[in-house]
Protein backbone atom coordinates (compact mmCIF):
# COMPACT_ATOMS: atom_id res chain seq x y z
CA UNK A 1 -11.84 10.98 -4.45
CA UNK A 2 -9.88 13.62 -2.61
CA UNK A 3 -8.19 12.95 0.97
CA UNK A 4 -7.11 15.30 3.33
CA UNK A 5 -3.47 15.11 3.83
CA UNK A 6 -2.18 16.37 7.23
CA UNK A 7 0.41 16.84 9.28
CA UNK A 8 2.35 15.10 12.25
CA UNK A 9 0.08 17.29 14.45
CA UNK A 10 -2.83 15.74 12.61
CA UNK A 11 -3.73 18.85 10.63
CA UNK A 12 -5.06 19.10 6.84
CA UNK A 13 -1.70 20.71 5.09
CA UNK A 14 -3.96 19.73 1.78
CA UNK A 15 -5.74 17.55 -0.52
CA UNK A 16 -4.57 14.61 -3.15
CA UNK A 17 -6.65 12.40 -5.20
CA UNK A 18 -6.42 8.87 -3.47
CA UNK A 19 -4.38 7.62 -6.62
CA UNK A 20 -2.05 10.55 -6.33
CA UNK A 21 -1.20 9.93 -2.33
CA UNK A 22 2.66 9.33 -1.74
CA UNK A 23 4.00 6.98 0.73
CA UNK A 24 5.51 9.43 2.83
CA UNK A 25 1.85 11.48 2.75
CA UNK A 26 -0.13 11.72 6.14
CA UNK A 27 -3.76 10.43 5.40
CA UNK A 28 -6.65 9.87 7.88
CA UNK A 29 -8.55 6.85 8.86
CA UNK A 30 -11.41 5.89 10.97
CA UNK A 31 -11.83 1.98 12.19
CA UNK A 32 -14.19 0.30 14.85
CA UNK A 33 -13.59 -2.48 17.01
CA UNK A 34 -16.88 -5.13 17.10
CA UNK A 35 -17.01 -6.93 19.97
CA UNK A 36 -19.87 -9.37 21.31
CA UNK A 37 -21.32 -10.00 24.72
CA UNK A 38 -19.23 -13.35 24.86
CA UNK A 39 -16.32 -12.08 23.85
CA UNK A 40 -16.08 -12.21 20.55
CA UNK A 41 -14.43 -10.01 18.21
CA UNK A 42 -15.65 -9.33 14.41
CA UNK A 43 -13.41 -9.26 11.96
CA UNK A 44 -13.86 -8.38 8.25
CA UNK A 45 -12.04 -9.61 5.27
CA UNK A 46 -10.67 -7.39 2.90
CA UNK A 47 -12.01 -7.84 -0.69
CA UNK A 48 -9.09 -9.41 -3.60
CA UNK A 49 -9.95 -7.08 -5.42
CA UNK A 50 -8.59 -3.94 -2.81
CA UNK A 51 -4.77 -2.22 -3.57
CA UNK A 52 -3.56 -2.78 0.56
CA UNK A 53 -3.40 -6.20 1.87
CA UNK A 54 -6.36 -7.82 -0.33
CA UNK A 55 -7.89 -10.85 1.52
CA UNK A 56 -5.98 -9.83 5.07
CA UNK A 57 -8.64 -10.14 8.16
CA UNK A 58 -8.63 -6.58 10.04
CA UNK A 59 -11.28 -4.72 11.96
CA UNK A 60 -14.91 -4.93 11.21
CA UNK A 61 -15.33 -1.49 9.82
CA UNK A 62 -12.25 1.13 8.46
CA UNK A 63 -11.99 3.61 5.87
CA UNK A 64 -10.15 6.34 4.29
CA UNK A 65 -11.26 10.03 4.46
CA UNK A 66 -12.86 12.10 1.69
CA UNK A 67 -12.39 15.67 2.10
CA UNK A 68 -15.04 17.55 4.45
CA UNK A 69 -15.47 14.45 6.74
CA UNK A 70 -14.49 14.51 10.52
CA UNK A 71 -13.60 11.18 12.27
CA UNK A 72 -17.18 10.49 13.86
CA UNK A 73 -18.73 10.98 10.28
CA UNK A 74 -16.57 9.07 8.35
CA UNK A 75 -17.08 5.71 10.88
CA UNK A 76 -20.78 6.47 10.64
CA UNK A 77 -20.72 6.36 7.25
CA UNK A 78 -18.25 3.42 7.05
CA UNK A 79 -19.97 1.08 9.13
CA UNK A 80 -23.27 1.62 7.04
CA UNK A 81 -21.66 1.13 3.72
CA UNK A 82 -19.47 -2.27 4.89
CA UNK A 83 -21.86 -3.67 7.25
CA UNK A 84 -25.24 -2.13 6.56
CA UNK A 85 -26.22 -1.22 10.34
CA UNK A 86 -26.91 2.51 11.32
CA UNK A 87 -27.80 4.38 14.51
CA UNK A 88 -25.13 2.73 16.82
CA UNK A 89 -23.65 3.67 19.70
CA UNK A 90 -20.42 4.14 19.29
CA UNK A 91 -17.22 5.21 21.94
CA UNK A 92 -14.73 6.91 21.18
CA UNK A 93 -11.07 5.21 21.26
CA UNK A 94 -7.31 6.41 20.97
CA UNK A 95 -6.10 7.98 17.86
CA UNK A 96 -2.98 5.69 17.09
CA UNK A 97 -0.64 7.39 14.39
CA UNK A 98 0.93 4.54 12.02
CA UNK A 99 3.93 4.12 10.13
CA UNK A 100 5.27 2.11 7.33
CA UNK A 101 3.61 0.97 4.41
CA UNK A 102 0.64 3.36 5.04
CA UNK A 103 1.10 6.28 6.90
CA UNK A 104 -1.85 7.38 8.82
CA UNK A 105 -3.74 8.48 11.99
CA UNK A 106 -6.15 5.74 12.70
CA UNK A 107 -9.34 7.09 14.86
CA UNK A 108 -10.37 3.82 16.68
CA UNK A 109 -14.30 3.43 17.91
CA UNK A 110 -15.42 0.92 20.07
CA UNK A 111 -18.99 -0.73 19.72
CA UNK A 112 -20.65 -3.94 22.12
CA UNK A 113 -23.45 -6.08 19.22
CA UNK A 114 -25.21 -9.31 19.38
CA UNK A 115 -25.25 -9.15 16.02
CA UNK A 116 -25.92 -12.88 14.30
CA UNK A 117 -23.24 -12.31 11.14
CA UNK A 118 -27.09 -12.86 8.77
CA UNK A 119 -27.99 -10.09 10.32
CA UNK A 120 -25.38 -7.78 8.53
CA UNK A 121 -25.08 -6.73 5.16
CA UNK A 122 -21.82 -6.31 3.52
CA UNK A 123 -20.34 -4.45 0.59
CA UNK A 124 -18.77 -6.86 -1.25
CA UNK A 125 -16.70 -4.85 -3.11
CA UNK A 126 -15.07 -4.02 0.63
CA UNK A 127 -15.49 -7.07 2.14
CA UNK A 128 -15.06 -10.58 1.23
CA UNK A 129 -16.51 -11.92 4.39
CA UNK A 130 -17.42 -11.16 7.96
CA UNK A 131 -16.81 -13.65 11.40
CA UNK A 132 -16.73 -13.72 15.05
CA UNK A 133 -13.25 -14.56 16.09
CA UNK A 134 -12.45 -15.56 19.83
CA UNK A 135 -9.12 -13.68 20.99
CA UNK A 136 -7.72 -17.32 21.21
CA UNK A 137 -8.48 -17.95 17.86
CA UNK A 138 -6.76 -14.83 16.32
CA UNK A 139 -3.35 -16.09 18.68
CA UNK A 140 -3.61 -19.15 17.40
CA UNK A 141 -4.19 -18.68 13.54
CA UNK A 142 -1.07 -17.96 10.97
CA UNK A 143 -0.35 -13.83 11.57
CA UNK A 144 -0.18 -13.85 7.36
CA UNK A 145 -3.59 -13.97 7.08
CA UNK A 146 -3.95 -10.89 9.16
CA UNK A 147 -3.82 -7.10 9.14
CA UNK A 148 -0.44 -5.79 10.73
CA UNK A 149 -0.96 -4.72 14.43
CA UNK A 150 -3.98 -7.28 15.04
CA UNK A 151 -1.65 -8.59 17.68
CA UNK A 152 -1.36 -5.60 19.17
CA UNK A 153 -5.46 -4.18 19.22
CA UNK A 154 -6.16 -7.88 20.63
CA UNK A 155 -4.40 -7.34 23.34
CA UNK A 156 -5.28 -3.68 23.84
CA UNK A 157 -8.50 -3.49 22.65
């Protein structure tokens, strides 16, 4: 799969295969925030079987672009293929640029659903599991078993 690689400014500079990107290479990402008319927040676990942070709880929905895909297509097509829902309304977020591990430009959407967690179906070859979290819950629980920055979108998001 090939993945646009940009620049700080956020601009394709070119295109790697996904087993060829660098650490120090710019890649985009899409991810969508799930909350619930009670407050929760749904939170996906990460497959074992995935290279980054296998088994870490993060955001219900992100992924990695393939080349030719713009933000609002690739979270489209991301929340279909991890959750199985389509035709949602999504809003539109920050872009946060991150840095560290993975180096990226993470294209946040927002999205309010009632969602029972039967109700979705999941890709289990992204996602281990799915589950309404209360933002007192995610304080309270051991940050290992977390993505890095949950602490951070909790509060901000």
């Amino acid at each position: 799969m090939l993945i646009p690689i940009v620049s700080e400014k956020d601009k394709i500079i070119c295109y790697k295969d996904r087993k060829d990107v660098e650490q120090k290479d710019i890649y985009r990402v899409s991810a969508l925030w799930i909350t619930n008319s009670e407050g929760g927040i749904l939170l996906a676990k990460r497959a074992v079987t995935k290279k980054n942070d296998p088994g870490k709880w993060g955001p219900a929905v992100a992924g990695t672009f393939e080349k030719g895909e713009t933000y609002k297509k690739n979270i489209i097509k991301e929340t279909f293929e991890e959750l199985g829902i389509r035709d949602v309304k999504l809003k539109k977020g920050p872009k946060l640029r991150v840095c560290g591990n993975h180096n990226h430009f993470t294209q946040w959407y927002f999205l309010k659903c009632d969602k029972k967690i039967s109700e979705f179906k999941i890709d289990k070859k992204e996602v281990d599991e799915i589950k309404w979290f209360s933002k007192e819950q995610i304080k309270k629980e051991n940050k290992e078993i977390f993505l890095k920055g949950m602490d951070y979108w909790v509060e901000h998001f």
